[in-house]
Protein backbone atom coordinates (compact mmCIF):
# COMPACT_ATOMS: atom_id res chain seq x y z
CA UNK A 1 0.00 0.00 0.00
CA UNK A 2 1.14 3.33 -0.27
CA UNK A 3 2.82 6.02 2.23
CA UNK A 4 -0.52 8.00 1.96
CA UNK A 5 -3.20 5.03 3.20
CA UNK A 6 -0.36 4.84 6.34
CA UNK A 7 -2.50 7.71 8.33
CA UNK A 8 -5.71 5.75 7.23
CA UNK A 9 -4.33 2.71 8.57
CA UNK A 10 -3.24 3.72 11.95
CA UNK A 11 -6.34 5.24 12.60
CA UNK A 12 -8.44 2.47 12.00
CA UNK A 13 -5.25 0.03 13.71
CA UNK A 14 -5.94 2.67 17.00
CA UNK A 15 -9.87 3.33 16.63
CA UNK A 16 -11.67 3.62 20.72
CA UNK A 17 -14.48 1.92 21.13
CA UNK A 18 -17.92 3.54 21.34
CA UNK A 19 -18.37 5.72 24.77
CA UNK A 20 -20.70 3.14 27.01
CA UNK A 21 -23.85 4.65 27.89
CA UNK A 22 -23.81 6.75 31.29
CA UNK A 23 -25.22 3.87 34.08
CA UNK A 24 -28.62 5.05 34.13
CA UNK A 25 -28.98 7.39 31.64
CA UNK A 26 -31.02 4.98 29.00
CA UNK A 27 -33.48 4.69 31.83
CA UNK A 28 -33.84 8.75 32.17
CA UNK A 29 -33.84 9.52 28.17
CA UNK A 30 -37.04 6.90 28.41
CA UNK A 31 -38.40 8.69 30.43
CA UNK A 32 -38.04 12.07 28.96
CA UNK A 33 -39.07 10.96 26.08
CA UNK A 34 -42.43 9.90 27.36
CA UNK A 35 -42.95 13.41 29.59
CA UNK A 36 -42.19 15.21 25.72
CA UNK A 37 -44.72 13.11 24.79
CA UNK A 38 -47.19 14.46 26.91
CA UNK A 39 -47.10 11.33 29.33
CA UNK A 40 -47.64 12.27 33.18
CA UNK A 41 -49.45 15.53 32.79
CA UNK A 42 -49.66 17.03 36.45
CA UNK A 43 -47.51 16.85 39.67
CA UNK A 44 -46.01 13.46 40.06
CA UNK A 45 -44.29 14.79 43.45
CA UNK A 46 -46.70 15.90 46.60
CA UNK A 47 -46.66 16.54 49.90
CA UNK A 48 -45.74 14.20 53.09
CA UNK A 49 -49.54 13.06 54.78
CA UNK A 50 -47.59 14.47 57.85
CA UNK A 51 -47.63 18.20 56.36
CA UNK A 52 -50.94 18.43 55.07
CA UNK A 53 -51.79 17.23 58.67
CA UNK A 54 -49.74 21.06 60.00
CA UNK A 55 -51.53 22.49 57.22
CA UNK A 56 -55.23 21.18 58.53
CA UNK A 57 -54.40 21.68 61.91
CA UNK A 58 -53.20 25.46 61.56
CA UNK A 59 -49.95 24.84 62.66
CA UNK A 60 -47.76 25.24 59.48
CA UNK A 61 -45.71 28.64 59.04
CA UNK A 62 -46.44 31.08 56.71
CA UNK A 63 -43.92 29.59 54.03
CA UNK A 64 -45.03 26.47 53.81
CA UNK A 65 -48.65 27.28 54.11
CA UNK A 66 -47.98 28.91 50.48
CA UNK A 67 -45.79 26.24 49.43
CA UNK A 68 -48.98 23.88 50.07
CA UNK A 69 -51.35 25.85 48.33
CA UNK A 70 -49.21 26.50 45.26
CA UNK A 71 -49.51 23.24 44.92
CA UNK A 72 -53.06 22.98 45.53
CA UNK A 73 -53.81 24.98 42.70
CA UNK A 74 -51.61 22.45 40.11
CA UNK A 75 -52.68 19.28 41.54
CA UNK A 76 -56.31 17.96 41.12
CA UNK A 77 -55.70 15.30 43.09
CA UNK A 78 -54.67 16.87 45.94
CA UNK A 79 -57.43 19.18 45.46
CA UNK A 80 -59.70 16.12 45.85
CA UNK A 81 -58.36 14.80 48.46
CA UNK A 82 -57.76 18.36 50.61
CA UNK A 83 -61.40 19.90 49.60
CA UNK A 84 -61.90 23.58 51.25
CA UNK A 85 -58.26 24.71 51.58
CA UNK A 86 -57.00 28.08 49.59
CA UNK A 87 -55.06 26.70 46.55
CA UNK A 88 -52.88 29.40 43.62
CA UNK A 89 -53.76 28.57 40.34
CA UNK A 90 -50.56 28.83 38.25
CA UNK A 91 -49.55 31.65 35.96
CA UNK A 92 -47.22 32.76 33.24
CA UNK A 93 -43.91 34.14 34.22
CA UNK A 94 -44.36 37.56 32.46
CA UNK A 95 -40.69 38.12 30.55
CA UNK A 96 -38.62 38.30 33.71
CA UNK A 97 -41.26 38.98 35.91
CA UNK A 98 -41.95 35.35 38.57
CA UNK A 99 -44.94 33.69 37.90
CA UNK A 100 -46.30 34.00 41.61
CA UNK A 101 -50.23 33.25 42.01
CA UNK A 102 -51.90 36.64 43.31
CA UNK A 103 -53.17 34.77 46.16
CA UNK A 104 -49.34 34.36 46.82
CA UNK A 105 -48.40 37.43 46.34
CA UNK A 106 -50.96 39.15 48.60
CA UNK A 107 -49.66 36.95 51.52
CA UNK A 108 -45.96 38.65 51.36
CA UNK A 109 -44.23 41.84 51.40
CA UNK A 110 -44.19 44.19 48.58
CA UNK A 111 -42.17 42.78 45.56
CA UNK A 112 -40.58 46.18 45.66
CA UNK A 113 -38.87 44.91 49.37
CA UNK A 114 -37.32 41.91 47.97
CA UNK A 115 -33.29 42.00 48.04
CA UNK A 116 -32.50 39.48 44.56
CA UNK A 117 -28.92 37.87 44.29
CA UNK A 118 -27.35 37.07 41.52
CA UNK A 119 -25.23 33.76 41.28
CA UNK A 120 -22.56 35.76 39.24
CA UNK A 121 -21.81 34.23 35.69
CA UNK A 122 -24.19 31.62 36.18
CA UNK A 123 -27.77 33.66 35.45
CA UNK A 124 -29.55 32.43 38.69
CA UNK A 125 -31.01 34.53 41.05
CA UNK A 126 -33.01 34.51 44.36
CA UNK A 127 -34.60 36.52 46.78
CA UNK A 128 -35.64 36.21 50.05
CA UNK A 129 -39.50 36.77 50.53
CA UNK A 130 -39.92 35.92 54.35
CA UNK A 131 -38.07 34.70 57.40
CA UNK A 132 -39.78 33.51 60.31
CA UNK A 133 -37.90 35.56 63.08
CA UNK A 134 -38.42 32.96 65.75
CA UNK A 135 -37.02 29.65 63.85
CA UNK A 136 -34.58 31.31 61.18
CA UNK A 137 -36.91 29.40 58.29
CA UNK A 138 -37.07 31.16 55.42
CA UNK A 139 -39.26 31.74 51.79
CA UNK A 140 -36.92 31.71 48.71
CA UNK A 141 -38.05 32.61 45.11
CA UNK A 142 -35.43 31.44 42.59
CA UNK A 143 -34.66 31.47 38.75
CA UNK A 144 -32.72 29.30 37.01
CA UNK A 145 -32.47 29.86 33.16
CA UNK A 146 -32.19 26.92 30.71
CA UNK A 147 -29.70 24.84 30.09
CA UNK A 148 -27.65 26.19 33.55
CA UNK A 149 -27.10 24.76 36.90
CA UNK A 150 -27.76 26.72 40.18
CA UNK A 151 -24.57 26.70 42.16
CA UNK A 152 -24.02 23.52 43.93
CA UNK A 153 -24.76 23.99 47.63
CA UNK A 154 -25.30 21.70 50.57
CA UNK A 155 -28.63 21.98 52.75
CA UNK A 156 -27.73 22.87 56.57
CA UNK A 157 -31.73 22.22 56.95
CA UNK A 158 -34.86 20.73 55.34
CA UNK A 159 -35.43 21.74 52.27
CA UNK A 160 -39.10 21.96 50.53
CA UNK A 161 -39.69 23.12 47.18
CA UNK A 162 -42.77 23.71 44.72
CA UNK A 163 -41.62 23.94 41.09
CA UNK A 164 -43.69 26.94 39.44
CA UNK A 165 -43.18 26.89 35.81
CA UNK A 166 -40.63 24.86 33.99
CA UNK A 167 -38.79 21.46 34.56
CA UNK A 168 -35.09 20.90 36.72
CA UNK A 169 -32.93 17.73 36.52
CA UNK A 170 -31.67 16.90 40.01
CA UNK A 171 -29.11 13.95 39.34
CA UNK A 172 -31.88 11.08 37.73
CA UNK A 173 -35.13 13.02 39.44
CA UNK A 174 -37.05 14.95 36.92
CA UNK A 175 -39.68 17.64 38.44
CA UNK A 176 -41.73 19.56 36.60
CA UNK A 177 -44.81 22.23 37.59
CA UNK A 178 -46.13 21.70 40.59
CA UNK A 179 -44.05 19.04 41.67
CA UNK A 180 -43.34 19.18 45.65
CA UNK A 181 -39.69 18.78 45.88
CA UNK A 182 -38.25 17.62 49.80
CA UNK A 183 -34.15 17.67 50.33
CA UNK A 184 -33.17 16.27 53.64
CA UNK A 185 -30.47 18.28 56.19
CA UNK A 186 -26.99 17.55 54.76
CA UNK A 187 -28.08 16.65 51.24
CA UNK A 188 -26.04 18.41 48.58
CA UNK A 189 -26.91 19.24 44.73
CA UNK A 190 -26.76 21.62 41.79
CA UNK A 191 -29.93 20.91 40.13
CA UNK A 192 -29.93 21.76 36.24
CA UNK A 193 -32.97 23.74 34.37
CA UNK A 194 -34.19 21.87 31.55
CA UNK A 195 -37.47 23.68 30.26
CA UNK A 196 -37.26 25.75 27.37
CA UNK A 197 -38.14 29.33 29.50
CA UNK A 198 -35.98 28.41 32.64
CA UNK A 199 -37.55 27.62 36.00
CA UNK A 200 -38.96 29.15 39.08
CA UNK A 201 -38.79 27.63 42.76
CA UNK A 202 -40.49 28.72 45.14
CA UNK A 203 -38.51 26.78 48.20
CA UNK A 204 -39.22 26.93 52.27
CA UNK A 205 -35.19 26.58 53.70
CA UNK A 206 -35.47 25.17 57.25
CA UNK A 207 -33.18 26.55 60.14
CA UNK A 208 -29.86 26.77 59.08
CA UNK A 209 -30.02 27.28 55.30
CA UNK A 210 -27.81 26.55 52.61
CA UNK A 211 -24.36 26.93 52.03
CA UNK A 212 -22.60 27.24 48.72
CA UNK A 213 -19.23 24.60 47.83
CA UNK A 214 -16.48 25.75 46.86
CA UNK A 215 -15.39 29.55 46.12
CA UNK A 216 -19.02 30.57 46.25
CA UNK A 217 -19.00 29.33 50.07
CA UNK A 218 -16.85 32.54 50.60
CA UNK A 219 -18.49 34.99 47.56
CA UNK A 220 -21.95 33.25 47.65
């Protein structure tokens, strides 16, 4: 053969093998696949029995009284089951603006109050809406636009979650509107927006907070 097929040769002498697929990733394209396909319409995550029991009984805090009834006014089911309780209907995140429920929104200080921080290069922001003043628990709205990941952080308390409007990838758990979204104290994550506008969480942090890994533990 000639000198010229030699580069040919070596190349296919030297070719990798195809990548193996990720351990568990067939499993979650299936399953995005079927949610594209309009599979699983509605919250697929809700609430502990244990919560709605606060939430009857009168004893849940402000934040998680709103967390409950954002969710409420996605989830039929829950509706069903939890007749005569205040639910938020979703809305549509105007532009920038957070889709918050009016019902919401009349239960917390002016928007014009809320501090935002921005998660420098990365495009996510929250604000703080609330803070209970005797436990330290506190009512987070955050943003997370597509395609990035909010900072990855550890939880120094419970973390509780409703998803508002668009889907996040947390490792191989999906959520999507509505969803009710628990992280235990000392979990750690940097969940990833995957919906085409971004996503908004609105998120009850438990005593203690968050705290950031990394350089952002010092900047955060």
């Amino acid at each position: 053969r000639s000198l010229r097929e030699v580069p040919l040769l070596a190349r296919e002498a030297f070719k990798e093998p195809a990548a193996e697929p990720a351990p568990g990733s067939t499993a979650l394209d299936a399953v995005l696949g079927r949610i594209k396909a309009g599979e699983g319409r509605g919250p697929r995550l809700h609430p502990d029995p244990a919560l709605w029991t606060e939430f009857e009984e009168g004893r849940a805090d402000l934040a998680m009284k709103l967390l409950l009834e954002a969710h409420l006014g996605a989830c039929p089911a829950c509706r069903a089951a939890h007749p005569g309780h205040a639910s938020a209907a979703p809305v549509t995140g105007d532009g920038d603006g957070p889709p918050l429920p009016g019902g919401i929104l009349a239960q917390l200080p002016d928007p014009g109050t809320w501090t935002w921080y921005r998660h420098l290069l990365k495009g996510s922001r929250s604000a703080k809406l609330w803070e209970d003043a005797a436990t330290g628990a506190g009512l987070w709205l955050t943003f997370v636009p597509t395609g990035r990941r909010f900072p990855a952080h550890s939880h120094m308390g419970q973390e509780t979650a409703v998803m508002l409007q668009g889907w996040v990838q947390d490792g191989l758990d999906i959520a999507g509107p509505g969803d009710f979204v628990e992280n235990g104290t000392g979990s750690h994550h940097a969940p990833e927006a995957t919906g085409p506008d971004g996503c908004w969480i609105l998120a009850r942090l438990g005593p203690g907070g968050s705290r950031f890994s990394g350089w952002r533990r010092i900047f955060g």
